[in-house]
N, C-alpha and C. Protein backbone atom coordinates (compact mmCIF):
# COMPACT_ATOMS: atom_id res chain seq x y z
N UNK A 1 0.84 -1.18 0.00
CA UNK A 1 0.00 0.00 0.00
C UNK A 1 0.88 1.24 0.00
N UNK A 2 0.79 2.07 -0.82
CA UNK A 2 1.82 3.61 -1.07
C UNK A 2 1.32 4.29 0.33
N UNK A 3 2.15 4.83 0.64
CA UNK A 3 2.53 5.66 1.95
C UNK A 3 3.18 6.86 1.41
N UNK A 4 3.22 8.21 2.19
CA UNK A 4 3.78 9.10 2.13
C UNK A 4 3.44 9.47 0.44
N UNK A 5 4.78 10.11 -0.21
CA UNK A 5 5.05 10.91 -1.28
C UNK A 5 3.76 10.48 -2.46
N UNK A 6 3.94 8.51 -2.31
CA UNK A 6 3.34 8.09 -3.98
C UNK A 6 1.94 8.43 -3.09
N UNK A 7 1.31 8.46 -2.27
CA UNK A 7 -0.20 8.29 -1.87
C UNK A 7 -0.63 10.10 -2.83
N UNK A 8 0.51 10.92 -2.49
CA UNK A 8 0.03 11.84 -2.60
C UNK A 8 -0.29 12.44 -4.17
N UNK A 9 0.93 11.57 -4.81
CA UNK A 9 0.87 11.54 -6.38
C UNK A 9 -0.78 10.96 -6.95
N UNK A 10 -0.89 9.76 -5.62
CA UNK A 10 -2.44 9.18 -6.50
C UNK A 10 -3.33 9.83 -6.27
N UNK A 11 -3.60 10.81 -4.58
CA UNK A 11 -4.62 11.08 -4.91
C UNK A 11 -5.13 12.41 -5.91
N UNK A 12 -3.57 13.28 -6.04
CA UNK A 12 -3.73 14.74 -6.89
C UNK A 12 -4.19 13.42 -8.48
N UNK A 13 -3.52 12.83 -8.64
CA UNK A 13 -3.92 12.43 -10.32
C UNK A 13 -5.81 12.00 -10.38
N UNK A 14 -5.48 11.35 -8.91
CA UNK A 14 -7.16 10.88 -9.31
C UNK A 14 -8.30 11.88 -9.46
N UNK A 15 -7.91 13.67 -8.32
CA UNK A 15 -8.60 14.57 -8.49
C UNK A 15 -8.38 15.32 -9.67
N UNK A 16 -7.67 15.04 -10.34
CA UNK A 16 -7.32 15.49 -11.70
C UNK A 16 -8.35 15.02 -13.15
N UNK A 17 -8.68 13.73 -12.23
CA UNK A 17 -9.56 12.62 -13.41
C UNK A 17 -10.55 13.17 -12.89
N UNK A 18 -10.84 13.77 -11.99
CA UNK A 18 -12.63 13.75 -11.98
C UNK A 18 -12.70 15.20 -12.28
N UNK A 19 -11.71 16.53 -11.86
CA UNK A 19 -11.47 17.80 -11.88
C UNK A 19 -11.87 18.03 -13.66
N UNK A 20 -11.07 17.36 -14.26
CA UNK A 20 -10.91 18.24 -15.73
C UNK A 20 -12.14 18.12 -16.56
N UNK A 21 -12.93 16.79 -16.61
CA UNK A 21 -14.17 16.23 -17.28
C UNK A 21 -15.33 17.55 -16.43
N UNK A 22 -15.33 17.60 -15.09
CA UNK A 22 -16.49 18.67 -14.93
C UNK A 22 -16.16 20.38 -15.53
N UNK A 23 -14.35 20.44 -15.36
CA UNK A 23 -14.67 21.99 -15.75
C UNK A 23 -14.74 22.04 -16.99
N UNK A 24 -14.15 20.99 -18.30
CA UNK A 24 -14.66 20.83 -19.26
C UNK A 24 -16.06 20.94 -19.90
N UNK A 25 -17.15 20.10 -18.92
CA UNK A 25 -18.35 20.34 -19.62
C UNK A 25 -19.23 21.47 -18.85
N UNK A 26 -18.55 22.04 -18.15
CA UNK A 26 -19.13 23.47 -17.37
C UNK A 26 -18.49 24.01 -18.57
N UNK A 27 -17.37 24.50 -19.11
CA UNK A 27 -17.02 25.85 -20.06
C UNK A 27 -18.04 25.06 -21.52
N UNK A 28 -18.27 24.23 -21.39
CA UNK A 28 -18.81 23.57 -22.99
C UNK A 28 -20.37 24.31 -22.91
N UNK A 29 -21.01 23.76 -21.81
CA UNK A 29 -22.39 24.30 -21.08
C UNK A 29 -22.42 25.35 -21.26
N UNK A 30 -21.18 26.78 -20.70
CA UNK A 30 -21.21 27.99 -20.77
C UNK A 30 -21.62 28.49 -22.29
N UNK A 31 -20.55 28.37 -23.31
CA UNK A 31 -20.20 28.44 -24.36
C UNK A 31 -21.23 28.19 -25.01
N UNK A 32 -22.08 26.77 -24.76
CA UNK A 32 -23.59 26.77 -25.85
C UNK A 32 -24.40 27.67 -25.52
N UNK A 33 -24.40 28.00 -23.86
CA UNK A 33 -25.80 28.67 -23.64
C UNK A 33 -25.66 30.11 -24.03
N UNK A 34 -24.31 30.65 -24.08
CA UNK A 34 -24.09 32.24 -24.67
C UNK A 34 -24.81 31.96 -26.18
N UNK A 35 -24.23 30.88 -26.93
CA UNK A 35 -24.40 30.95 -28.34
C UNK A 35 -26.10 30.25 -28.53
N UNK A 36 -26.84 30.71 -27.47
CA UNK A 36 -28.11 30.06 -27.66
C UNK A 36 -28.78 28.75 -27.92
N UNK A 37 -27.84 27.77 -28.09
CA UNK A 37 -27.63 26.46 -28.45
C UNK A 37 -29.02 25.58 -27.46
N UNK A 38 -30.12 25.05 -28.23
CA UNK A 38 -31.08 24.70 -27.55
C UNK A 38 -30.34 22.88 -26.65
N UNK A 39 -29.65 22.35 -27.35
CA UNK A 39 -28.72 21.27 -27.24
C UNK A 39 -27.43 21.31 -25.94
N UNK A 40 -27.33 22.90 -25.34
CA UNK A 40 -26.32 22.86 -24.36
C UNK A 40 -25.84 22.21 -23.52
N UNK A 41 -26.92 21.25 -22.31
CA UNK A 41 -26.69 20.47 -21.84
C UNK A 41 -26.72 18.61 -22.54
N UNK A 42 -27.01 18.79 -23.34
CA UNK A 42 -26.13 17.53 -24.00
C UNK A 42 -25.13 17.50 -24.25
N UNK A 43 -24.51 18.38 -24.82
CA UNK A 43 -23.23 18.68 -25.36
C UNK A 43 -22.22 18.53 -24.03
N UNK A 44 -22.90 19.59 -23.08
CA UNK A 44 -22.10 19.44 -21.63
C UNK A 44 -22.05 17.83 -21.18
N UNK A 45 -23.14 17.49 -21.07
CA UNK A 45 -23.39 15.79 -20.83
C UNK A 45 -22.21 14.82 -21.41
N UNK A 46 -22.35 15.28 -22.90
CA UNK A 46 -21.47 14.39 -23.69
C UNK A 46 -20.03 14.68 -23.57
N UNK A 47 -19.66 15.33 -23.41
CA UNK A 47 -18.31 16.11 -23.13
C UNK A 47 -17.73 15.33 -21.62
N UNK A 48 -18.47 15.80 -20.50
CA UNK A 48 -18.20 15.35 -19.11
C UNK A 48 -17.84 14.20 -19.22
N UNK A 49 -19.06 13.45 -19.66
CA UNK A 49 -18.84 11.69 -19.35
C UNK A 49 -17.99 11.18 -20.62
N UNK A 50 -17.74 11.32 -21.44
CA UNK A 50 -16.87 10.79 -22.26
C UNK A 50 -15.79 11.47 -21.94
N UNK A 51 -15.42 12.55 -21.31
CA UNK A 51 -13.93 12.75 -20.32
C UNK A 51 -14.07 11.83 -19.38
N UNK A 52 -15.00 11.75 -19.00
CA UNK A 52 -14.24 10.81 -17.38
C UNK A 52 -14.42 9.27 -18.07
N UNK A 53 -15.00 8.84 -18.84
CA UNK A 53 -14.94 7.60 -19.10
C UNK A 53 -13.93 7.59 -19.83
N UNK A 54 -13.87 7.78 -21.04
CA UNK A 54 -12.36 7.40 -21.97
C UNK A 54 -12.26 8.86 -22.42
N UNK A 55 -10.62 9.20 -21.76
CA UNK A 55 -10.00 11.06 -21.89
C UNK A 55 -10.68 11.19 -23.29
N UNK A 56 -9.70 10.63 -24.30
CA UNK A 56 -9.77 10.60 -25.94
C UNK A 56 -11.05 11.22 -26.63
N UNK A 57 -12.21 10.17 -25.85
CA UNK A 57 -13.71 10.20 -26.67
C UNK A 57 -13.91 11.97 -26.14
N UNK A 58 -14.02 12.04 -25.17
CA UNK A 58 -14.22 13.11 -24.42
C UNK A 58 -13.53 14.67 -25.26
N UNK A 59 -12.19 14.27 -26.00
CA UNK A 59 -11.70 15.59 -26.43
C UNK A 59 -12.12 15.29 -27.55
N UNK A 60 -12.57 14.16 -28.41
CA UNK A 60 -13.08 14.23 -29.87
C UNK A 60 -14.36 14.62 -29.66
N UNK A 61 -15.36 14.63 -28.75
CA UNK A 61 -16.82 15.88 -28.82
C UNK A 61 -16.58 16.58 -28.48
N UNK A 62 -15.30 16.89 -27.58
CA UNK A 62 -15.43 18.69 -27.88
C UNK A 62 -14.88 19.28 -28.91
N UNK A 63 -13.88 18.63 -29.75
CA UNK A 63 -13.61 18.93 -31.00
C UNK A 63 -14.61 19.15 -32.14
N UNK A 64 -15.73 18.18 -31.92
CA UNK A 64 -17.02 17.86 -32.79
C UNK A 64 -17.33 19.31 -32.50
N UNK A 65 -17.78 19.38 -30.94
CA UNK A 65 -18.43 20.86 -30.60
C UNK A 65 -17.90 21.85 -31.40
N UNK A 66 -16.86 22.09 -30.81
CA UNK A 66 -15.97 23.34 -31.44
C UNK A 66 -16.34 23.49 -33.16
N UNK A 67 -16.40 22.29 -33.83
CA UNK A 67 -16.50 22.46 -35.02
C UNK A 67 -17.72 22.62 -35.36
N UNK A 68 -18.73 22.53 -34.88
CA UNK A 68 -20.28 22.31 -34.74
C UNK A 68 -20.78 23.49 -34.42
N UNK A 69 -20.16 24.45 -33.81
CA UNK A 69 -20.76 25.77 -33.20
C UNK A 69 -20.33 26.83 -34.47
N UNK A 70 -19.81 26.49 -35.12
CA UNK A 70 -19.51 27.69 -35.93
C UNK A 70 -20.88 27.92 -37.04
């Protein structure tokens, strides 16, 4: 069981895994609802959980987004 230094490495990485997927689909959320987007919280939806489930899927809808809002 990690003690000391590595405990502290796991738990910043693990708040890192749950940290980036919510402020991700909070600025995604923001961003539709300025641009009127009737779809905002899906997008936020889809964004969040495909960050916290697989990183990858998660940055290819917001890429979709990004490309989708224009």
């Amino acid at each position: 069981m990690p003690v000391g230094p590595e405990l502290l490495i796991i738990v910043v990485i693990g708040l890192l895994l749950l940290i980036i997927p919510l402020v991700l689909a909070y600025l995604v959320y923001n961003d539709a609802q300025k641009r009127d987007n009737d779809n905002a919280a899906l997008w936020a939806l889809a964004v969040g959980a495909l960050t916290f489930l697989t990183f990858f899927g998660g940055i290819l809808v917001l890429v979709i987004y990004i490309w989708d809002r224009e």
